[in-house]
Structures are given as structure tokens and as C-alpha cells.
PDB file of N, CA and C in Angstrom:
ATOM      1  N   UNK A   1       0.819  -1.215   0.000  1.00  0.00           N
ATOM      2  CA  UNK A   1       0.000   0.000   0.000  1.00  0.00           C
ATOM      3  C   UNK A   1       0.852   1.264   0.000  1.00  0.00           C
ATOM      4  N   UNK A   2       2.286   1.238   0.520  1.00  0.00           N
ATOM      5  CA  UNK A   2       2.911   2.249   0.613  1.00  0.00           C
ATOM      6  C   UNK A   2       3.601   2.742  -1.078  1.00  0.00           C
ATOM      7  N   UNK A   3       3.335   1.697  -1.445  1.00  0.00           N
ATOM      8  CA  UNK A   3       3.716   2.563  -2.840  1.00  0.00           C
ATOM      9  C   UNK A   3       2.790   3.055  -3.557  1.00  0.00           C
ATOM     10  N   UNK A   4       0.965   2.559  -3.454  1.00  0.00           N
ATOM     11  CA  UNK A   4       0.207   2.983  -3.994  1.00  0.00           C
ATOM     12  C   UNK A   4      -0.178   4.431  -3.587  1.00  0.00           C
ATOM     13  N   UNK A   5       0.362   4.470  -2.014  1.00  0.00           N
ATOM     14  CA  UNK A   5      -0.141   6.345  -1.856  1.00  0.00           C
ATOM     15  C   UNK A   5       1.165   7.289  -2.485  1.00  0.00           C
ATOM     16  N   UNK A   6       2.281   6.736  -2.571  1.00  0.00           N
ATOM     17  CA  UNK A   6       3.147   7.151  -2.543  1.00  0.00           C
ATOM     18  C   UNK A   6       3.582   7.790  -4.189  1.00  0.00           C
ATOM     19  N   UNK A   7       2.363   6.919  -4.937  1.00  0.00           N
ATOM     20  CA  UNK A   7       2.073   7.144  -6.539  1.00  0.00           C
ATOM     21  C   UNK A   7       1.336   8.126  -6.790  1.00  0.00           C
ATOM     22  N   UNK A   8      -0.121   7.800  -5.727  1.00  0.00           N
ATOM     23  CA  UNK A   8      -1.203   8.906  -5.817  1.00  0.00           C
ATOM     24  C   UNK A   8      -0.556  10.156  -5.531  1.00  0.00           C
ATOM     25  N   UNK A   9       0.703  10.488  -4.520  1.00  0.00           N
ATOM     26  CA  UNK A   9       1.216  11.404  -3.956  1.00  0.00           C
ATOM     27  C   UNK A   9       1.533  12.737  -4.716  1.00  0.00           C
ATOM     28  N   UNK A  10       2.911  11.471  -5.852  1.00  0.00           N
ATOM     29  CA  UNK A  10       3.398  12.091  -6.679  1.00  0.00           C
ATOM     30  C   UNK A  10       2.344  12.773  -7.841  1.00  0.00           C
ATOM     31  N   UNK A  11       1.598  11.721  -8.080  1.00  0.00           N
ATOM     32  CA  UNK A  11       0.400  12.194  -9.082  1.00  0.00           C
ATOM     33  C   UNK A  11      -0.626  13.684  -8.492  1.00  0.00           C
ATOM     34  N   UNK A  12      -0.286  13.930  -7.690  1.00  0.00           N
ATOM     35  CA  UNK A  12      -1.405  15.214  -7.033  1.00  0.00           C
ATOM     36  C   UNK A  12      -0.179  16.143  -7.202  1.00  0.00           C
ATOM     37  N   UNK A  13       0.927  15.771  -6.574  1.00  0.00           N
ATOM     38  CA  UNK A  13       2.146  16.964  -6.678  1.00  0.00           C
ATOM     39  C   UNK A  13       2.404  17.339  -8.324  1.00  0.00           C
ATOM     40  N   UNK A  14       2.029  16.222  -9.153  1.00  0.00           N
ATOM     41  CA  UNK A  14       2.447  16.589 -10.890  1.00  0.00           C
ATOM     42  C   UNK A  14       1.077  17.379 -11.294  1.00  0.00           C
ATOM     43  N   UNK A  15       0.031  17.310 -10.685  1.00  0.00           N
ATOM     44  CA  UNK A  15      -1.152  17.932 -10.657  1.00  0.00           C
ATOM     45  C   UNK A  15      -0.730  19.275 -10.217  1.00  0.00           C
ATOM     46  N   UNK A  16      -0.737  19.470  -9.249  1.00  0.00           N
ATOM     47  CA  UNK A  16      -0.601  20.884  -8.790  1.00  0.00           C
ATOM     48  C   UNK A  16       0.477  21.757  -9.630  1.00  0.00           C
ATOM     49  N   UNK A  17       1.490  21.077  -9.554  1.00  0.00           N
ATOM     50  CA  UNK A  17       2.733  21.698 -10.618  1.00  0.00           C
ATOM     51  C   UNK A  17       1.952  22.031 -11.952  1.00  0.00           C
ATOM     52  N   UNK A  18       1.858  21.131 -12.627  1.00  0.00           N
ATOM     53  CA  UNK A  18       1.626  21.294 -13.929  1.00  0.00           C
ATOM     54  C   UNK A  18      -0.096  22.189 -14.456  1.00  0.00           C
ATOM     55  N   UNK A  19      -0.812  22.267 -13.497  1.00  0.00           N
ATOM     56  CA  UNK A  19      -1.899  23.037 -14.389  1.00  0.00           C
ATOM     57  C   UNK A  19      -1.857  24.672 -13.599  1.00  0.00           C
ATOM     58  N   UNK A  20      -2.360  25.079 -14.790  1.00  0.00           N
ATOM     59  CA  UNK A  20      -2.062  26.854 -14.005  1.00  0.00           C
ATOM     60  C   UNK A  20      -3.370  26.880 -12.907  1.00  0.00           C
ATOM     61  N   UNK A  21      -3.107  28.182 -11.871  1.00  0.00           N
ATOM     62  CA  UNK A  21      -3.914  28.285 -10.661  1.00  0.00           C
ATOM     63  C   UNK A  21      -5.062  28.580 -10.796  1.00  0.00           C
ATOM     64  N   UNK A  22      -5.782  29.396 -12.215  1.00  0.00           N
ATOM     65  CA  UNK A  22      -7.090  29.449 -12.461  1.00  0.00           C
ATOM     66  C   UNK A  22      -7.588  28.582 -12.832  1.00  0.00           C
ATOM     67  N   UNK A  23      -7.426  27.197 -13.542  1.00  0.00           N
ATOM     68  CA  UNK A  23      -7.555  26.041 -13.764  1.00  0.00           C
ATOM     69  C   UNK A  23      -8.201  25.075 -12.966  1.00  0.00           C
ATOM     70  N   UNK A  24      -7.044  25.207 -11.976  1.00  0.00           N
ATOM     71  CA  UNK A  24      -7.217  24.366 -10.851  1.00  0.00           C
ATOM     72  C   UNK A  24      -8.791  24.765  -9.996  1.00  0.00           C
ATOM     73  N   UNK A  25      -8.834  26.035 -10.061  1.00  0.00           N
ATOM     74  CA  UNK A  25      -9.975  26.624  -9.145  1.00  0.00           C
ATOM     75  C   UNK A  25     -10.849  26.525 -10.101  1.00  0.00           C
ATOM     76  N   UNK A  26     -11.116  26.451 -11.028  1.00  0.00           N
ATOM     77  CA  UNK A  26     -12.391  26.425 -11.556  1.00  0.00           C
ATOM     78  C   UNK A  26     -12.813  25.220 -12.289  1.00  0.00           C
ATOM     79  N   UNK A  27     -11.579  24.857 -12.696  1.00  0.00           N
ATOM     80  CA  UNK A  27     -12.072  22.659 -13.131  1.00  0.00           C
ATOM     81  C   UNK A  27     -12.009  22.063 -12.033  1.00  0.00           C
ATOM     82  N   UNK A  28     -11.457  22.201 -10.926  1.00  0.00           N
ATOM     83  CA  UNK A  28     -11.512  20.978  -9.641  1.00  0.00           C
ATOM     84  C   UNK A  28     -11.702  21.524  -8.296  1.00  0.00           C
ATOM     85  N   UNK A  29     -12.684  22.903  -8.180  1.00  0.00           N
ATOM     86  CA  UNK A  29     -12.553  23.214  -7.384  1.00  0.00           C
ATOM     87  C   UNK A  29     -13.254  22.206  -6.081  1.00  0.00           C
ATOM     88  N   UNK A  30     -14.500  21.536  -6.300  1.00  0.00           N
ATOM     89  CA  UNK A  30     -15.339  20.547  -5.444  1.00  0.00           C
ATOM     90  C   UNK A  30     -13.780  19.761  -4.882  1.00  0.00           C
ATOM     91  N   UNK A  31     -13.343  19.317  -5.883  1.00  0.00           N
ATOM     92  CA  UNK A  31     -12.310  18.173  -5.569  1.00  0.00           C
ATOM     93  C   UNK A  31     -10.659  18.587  -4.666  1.00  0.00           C
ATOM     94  N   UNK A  32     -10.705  20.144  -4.566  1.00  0.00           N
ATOM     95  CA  UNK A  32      -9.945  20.474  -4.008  1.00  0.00           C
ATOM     96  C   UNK A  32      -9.882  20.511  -2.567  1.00  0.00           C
ATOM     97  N   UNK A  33     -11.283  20.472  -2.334  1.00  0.00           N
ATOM     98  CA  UNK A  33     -11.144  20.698  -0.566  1.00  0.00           C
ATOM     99  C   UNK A  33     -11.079  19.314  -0.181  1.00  0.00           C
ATOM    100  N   UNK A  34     -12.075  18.221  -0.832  1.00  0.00           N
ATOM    101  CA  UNK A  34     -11.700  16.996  -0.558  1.00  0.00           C
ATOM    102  C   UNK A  34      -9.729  16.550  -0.325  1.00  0.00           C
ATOM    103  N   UNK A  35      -9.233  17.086  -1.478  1.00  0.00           N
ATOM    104  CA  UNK A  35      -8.179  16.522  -1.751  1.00  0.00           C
ATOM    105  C   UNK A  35      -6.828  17.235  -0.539  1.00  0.00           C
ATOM    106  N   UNK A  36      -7.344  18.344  -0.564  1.00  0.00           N
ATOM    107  CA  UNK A  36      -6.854  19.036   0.819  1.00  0.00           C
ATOM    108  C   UNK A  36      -6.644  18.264   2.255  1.00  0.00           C
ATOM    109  N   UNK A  37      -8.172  17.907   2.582  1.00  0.00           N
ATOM    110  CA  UNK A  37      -8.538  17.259   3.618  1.00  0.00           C
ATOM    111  C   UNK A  37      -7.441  15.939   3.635  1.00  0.00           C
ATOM    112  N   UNK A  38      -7.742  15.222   2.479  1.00  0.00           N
ATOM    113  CA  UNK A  38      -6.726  14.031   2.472  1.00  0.00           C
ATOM    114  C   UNK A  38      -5.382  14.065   2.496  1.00  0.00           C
ATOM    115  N   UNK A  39      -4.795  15.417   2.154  1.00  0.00           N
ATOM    116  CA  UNK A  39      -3.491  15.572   2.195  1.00  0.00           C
ATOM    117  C   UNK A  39      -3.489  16.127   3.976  1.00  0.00           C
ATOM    118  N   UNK A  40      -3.703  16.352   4.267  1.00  0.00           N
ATOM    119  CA  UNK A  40      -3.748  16.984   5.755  1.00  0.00           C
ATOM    120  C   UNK A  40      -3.588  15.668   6.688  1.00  0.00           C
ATOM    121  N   UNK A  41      -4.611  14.315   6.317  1.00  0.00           N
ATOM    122  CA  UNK A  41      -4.750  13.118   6.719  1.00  0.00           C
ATOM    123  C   UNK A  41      -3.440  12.512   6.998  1.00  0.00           C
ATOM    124  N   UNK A  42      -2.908  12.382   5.211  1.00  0.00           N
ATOM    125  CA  UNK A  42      -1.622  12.070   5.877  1.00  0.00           C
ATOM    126  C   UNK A  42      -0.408  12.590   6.042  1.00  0.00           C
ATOM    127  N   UNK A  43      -0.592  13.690   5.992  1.00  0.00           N
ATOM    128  CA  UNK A  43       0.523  14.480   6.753  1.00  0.00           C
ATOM    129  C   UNK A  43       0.708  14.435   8.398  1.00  0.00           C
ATOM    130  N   UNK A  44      -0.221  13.893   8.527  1.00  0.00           N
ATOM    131  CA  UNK A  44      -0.180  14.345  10.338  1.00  0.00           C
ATOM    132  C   UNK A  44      -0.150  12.261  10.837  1.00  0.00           C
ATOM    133  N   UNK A  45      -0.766  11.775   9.900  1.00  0.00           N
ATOM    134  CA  UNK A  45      -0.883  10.171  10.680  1.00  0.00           C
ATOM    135  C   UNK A  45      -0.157   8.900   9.830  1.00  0.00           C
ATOM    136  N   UNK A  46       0.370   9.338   8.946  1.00  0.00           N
ATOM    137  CA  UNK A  46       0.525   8.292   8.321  1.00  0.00           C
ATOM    138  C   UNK A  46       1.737   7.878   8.634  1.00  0.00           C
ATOM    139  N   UNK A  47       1.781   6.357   8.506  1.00  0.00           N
ATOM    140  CA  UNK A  47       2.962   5.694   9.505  1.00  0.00           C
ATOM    141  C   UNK A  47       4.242   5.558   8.470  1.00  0.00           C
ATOM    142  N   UNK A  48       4.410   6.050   7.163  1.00  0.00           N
ATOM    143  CA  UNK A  48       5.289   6.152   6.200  1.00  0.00           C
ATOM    144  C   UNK A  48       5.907   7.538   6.193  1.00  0.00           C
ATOM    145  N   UNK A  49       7.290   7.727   6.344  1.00  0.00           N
ATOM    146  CA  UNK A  49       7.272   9.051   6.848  1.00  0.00           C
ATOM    147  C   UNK A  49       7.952   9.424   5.164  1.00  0.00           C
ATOM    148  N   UNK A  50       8.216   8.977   4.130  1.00  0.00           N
ATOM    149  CA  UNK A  50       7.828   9.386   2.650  1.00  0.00           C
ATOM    150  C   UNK A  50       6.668  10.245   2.121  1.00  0.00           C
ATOM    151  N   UNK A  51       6.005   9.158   2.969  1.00  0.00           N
ATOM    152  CA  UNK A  51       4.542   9.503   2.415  1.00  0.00           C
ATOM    153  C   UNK A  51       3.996  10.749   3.689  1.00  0.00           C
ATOM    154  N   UNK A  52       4.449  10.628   4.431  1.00  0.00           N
ATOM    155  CA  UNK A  52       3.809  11.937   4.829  1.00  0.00           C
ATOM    156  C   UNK A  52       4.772  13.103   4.975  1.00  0.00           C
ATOM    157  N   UNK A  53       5.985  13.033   3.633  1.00  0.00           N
ATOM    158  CA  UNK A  53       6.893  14.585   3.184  1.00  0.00           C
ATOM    159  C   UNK A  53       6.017  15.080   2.339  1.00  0.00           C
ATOM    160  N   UNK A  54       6.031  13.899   1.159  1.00  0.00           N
ATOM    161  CA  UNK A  54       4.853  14.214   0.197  1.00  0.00           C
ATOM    162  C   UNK A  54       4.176  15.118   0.403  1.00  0.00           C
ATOM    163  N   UNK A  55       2.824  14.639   1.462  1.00  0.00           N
ATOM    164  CA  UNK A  55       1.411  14.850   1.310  1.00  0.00           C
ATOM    165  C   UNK A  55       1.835  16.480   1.855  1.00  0.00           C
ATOM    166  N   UNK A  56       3.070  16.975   2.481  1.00  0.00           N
ATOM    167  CA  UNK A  56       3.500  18.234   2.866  1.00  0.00           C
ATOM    168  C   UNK A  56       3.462  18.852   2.123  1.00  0.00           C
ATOM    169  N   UNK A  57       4.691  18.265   0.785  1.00  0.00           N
ATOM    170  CA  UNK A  57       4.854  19.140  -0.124  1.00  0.00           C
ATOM    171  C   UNK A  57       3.716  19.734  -1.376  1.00  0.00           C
ATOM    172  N   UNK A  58       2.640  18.674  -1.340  1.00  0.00           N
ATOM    173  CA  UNK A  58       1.735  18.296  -1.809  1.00  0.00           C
ATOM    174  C   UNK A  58       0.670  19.888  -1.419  1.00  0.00           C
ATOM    175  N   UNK A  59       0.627  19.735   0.156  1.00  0.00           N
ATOM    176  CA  UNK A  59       0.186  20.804   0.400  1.00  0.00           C
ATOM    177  C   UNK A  59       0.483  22.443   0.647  1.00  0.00           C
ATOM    178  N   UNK A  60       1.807  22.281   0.215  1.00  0.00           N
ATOM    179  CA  UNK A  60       2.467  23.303   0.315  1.00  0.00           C
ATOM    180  C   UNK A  60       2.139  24.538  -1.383  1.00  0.00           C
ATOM    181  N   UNK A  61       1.966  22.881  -2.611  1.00  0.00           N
ATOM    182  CA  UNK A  61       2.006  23.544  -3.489  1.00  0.00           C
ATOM    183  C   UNK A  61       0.659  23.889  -4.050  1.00  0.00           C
ATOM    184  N   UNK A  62      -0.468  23.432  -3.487  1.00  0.00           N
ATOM    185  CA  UNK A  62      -1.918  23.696  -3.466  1.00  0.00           C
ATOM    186  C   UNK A  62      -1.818  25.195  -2.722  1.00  0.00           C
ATOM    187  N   UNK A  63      -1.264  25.554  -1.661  1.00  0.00           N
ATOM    188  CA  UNK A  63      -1.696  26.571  -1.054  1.00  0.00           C
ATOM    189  C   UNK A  63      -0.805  28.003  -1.756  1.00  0.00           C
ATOM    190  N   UNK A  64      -0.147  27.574  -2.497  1.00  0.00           N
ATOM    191  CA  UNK A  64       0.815  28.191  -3.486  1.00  0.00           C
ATOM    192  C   UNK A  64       0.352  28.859  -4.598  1.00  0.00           C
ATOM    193  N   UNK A  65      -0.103  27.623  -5.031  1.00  0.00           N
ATOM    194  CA  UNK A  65      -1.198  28.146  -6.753  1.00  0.00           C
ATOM    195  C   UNK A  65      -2.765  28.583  -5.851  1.00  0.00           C
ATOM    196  N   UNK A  66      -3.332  28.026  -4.460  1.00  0.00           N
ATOM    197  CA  UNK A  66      -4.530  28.810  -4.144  1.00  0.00           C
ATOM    198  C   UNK A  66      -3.981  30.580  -4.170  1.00  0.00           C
ATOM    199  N   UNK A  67      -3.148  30.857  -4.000  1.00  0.00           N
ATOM    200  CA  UNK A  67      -2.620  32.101  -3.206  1.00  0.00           C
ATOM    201  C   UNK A  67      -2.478  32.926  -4.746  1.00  0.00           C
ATOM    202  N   UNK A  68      -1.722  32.130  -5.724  1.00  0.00           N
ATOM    203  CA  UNK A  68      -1.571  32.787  -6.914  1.00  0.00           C
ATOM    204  C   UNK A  68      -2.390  33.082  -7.544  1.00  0.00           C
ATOM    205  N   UNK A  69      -3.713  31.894  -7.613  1.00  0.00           N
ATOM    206  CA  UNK A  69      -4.944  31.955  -8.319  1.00  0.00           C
ATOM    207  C   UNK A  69      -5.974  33.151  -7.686  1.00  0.00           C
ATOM    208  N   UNK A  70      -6.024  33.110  -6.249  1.00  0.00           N
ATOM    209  CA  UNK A  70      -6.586  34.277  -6.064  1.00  0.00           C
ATOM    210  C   UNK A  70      -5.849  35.849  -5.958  1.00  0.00           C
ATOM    211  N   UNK A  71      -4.960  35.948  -6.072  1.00  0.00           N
ATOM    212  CA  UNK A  71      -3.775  37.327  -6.469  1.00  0.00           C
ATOM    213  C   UNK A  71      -5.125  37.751  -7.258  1.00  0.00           C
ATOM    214  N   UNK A  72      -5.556  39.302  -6.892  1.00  0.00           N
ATOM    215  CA  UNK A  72      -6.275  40.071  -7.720  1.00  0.00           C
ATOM    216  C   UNK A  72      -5.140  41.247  -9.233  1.00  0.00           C
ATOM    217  N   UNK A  73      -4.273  41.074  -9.077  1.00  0.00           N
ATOM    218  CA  UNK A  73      -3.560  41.371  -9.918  1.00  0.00           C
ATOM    219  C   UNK A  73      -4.162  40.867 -11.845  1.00  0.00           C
ATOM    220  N   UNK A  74      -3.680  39.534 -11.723  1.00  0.00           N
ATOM    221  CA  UNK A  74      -4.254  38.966 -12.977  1.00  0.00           C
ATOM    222  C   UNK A  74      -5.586  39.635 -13.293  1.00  0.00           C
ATOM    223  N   UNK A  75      -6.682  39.598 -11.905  1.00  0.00           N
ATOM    224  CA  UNK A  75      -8.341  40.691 -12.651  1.00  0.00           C
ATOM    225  C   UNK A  75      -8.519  41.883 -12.771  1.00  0.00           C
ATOM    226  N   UNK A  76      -6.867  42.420 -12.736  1.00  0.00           N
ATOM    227  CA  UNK A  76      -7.191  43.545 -12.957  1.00  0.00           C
ATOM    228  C   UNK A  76      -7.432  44.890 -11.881  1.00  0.00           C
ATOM    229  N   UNK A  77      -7.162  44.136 -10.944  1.00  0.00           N
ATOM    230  CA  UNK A  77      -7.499  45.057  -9.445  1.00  0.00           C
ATOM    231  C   UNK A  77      -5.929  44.835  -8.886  1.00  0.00           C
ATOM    232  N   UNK A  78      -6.060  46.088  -7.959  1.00  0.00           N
ATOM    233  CA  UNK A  78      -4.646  46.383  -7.534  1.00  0.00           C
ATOM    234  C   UNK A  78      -4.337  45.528  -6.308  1.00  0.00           C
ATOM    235  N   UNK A  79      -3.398  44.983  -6.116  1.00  0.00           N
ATOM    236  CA  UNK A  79      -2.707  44.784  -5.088  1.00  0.00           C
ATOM    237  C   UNK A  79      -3.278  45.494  -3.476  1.00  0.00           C
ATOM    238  N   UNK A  80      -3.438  45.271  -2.428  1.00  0.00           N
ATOM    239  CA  UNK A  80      -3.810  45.875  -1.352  1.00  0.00           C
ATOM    240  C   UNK A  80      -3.820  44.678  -0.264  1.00  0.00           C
ATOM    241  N   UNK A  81      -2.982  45.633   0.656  1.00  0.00           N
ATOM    242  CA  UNK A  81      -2.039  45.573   2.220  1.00  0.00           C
ATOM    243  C   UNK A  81      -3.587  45.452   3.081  1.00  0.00           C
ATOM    244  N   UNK A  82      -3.776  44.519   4.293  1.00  0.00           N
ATOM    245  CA  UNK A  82      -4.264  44.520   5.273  1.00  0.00           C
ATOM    246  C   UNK A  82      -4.635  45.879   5.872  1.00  0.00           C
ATOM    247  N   UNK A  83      -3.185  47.048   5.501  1.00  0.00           N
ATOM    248  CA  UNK A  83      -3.694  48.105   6.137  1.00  0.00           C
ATOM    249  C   UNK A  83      -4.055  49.469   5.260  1.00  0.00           C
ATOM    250  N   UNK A  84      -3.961  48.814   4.044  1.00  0.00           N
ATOM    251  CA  UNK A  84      -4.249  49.942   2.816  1.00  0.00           C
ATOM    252  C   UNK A  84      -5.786  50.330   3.144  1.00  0.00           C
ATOM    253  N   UNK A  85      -6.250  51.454   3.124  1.00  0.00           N
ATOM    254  CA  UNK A  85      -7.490  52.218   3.203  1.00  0.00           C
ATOM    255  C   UNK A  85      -8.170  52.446   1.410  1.00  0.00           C
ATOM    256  N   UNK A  86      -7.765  52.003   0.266  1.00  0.00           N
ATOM    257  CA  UNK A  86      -7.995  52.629  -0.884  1.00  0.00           C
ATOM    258  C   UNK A  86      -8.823  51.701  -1.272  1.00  0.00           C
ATOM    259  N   UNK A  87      -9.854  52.416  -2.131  1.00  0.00           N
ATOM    260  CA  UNK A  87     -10.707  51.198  -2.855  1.00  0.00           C
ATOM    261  C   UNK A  87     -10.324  50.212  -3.783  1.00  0.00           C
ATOM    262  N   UNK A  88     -10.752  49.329  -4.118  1.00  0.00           N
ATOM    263  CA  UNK A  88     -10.335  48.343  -5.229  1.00  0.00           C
ATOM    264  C   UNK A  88     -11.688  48.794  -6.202  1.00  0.00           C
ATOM    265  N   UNK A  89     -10.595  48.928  -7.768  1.00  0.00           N
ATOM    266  CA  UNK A  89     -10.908  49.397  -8.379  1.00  0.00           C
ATOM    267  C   UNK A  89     -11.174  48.375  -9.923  1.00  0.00           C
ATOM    268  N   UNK A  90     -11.991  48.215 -10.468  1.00  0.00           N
ATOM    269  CA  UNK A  90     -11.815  47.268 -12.195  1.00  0.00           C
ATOM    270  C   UNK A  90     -11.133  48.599 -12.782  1.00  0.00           C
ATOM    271  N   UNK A  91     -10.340  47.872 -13.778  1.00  0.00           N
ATOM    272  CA  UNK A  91      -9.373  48.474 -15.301  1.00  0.00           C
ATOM    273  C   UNK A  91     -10.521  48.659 -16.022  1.00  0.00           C
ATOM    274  N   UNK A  92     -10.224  49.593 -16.308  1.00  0.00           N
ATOM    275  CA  UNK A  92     -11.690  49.775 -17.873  1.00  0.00           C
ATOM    276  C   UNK A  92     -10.540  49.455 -19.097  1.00  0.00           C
ATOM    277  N   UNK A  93     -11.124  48.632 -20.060  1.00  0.00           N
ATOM    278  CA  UNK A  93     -10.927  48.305 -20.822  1.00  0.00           C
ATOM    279  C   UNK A  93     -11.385  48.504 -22.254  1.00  0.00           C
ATOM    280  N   UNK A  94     -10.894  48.764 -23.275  1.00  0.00           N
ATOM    281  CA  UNK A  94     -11.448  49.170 -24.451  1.00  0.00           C
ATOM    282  C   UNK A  94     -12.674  48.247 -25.002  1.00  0.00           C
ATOM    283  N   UNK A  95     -13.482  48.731 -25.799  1.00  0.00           N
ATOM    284  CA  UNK A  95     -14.233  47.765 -26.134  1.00  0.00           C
ATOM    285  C   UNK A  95     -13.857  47.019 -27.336  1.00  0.00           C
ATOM    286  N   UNK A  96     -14.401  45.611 -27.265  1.00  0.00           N
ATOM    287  CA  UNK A  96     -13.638  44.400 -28.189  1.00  0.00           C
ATOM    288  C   UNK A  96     -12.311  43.798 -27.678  1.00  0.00           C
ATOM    289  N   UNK A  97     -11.566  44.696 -26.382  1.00  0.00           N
ATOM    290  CA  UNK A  97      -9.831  44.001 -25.769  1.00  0.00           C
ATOM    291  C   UNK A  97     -10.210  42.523 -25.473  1.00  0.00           C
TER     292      UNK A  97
END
């Protein structure tokens, strides 16, 4: 069994790597919190300590592309600090861009 999680592992880490962060959130988002949850599982209990670097790194790079995917930058809205007071604003855009 330790090589079968240890496959699934790698296969979620080539997942996360390889598709961009808006992707991820909007084709798998249902499947993300599940898949979260399970990486959390065995990060904290699993008696393979391979398998629970993995499910670390695993979650390290989900919370990576979550963080990138929601960056308001890409929509067009500015950047803003916890303690910034300024509104967030949409880019007007030409019509037909």
C-alpha cells in the first residue's frame, strides 16, 4: 500500500505543478477541498514518513497556486495591504480588448 499512496502522492504533486492556478480553481474546485482534507490526513498520521513529506509538499504547493490563483492582480485590481485604506478598483478596458 505504501507505494500505492506514494504514486497517488506524486500524481497530485504533478497535478498541482503542472496546471495553471485558475484552472485548478475552476475545473476541480469541489475536488480540491476533498483533496486538501486528504493531504492533511496524511501528513499528520501516516505511519510512512515518505509519504507523509509528500502529502506536505503536496500541500504546500496547493496553497501556493490557491494564493496565486486568487492574487487580484491577474483581474485587474490592484494589489492591497491589510492596512491599505484605498478602494479596489476594475481596469476599464477598451471595447472588443
Amino acid at each position: 500500500m505504501r507505494m500505492v499512496r506514494q504514486g497517488v502522492l506524486f500524481a497530485v504533486c504533478s497535478v498541482f505543478l503542472s496546471m495553471p492556478s485558475q484552472s485548478l480553481l475552476v475545473e476541480l474546485r469541489d475536488q480540491l477541498f476533498e483533496t486538501r482534507a486528504w493531504l492533511a490526513d496524511v501528513a499528520e498520521g501516516d505511519p510512512d514518513g515518505d509519504c507523509g513529506n509528500l502529502a506536505v509538499q503536496s500541500l504546500v504547493l496547493l496553497e501556493n497556486s490557491l494564493k496565486t490563483g486568487l492574487d487580484p492582480a491577474p483581474l485587474g485590481l490592484p494589489s492591497r495591504s491589510r492596512h491599505d485604506d484605498t478602494q479596489w478598483t476594475l481596469k476599464s478596458y477598451p471595447a472588443g480588448a
